[in-house]
Protein backbone atom coordinates (compact mmCIF):
# COMPACT_ATOMS: atom_id res chain seq x y z
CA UNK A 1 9.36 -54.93 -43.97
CA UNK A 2 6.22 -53.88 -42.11
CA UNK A 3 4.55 -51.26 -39.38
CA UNK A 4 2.15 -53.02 -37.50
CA UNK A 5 -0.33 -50.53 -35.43
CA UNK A 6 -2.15 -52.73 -32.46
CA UNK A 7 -4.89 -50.44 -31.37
CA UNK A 8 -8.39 -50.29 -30.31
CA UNK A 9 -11.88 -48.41 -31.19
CA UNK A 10 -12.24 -46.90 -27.83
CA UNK A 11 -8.38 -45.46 -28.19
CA UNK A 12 -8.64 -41.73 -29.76
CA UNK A 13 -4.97 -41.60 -30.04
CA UNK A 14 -5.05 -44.48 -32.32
CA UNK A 15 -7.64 -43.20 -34.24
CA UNK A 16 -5.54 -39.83 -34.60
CA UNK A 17 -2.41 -41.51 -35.30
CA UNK A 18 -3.49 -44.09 -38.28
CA UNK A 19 -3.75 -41.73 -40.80
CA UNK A 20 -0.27 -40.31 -39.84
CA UNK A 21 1.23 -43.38 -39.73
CA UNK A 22 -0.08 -44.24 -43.36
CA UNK A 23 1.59 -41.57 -44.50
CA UNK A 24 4.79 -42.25 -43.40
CA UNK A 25 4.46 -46.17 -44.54
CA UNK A 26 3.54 -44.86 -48.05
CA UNK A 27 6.59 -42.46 -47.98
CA UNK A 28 9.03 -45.39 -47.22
CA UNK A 29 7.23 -48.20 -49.16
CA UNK A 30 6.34 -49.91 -46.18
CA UNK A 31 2.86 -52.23 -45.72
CA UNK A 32 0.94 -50.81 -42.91
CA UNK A 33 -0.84 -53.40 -41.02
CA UNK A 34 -3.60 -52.71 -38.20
CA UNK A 35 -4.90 -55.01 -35.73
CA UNK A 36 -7.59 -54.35 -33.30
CA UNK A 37 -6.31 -55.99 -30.04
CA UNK A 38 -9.69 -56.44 -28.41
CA UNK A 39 -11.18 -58.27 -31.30
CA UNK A 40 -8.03 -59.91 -31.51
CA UNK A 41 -6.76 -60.34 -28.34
CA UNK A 42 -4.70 -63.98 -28.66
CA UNK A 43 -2.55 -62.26 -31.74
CA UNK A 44 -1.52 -59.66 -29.58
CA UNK A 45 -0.74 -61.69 -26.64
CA UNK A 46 1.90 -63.63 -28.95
CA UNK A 47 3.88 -60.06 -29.65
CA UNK A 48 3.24 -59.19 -25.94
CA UNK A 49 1.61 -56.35 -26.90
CA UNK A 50 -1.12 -55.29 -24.08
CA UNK A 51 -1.43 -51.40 -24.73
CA UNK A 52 -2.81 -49.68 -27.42
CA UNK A 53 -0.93 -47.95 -29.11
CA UNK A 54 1.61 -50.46 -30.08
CA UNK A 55 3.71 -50.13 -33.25
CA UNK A 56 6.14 -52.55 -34.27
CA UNK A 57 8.53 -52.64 -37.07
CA UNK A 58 9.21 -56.27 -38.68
CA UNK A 59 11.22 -57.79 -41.17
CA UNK A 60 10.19 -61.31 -42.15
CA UNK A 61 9.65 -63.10 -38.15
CA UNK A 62 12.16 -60.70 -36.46
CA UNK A 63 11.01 -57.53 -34.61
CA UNK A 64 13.24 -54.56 -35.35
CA UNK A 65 11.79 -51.41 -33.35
CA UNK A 66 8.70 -51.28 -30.95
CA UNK A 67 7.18 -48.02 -29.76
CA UNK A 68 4.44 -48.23 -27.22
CA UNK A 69 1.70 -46.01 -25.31
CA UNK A 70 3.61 -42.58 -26.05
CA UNK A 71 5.52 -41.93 -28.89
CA UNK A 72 5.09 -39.35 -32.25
CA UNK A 73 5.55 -39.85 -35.44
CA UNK A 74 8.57 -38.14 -35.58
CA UNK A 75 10.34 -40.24 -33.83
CA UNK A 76 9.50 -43.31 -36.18
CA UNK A 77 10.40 -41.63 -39.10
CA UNK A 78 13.58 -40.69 -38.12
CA UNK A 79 14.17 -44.54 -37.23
CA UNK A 80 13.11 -45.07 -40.26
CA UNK A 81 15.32 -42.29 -42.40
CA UNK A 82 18.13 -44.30 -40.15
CA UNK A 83 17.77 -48.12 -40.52
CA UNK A 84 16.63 -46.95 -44.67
C-alpha cells in the first residue's frame, strides 16, 4: 500500500502538507511517494490527476481513496485508522 502526494513547487499548501503527510505514512507503515506534476505532467495525466494537491491511496494497480484540492490530514488518517 502507498500515499501518493501529486503536487507542485509553486503550491504552498503542498509544501505545508508533505511533512504532515510523512508523518502519518510513517505511523501506518505506509511508502510515501511524491510526484511533481509539472515536471511530470504525462504521469499525472494517466491518474487524472490535474490539481495539486492530489493524494491517492493504492494497493498494487487499484486506487482505494483519492482526496483532492481541500482536504486535512485528519481526514486521511481516520480513513486510514478505518480501512487498517
Amino acid at each position: 500500500m502507498e500515499l501518493i502526494l501529486y503536487s507542485s513547487k509553486r503550491c504552498n499548501v503542498c509544501i505545508a502538507l508533505k511533512p504532515k503527510l510523512e508523518d502519518v505514512a510513517t505511523k501506518f507503515g505506509i511508502e510515501l511517494k511524491e510526484i511533481n506534476i509539472e515536471e511530470n505532467p504525462v504521469e499525472a495525466a494517466q491518474s487524472m490527476v490535474f490539481s495539486a494537491p492530489t493524494l491517492i491511496l493504492r494497493e498494487g494497480n487499484s486506487e482505494i481513496r483519492r482526496w483532492s484540492r481541500v482536504f486535512s490530514v485528519s481526514e486521511v488518517e481516520e480513513f486510514l485508522n478505518r480501512v487498517l
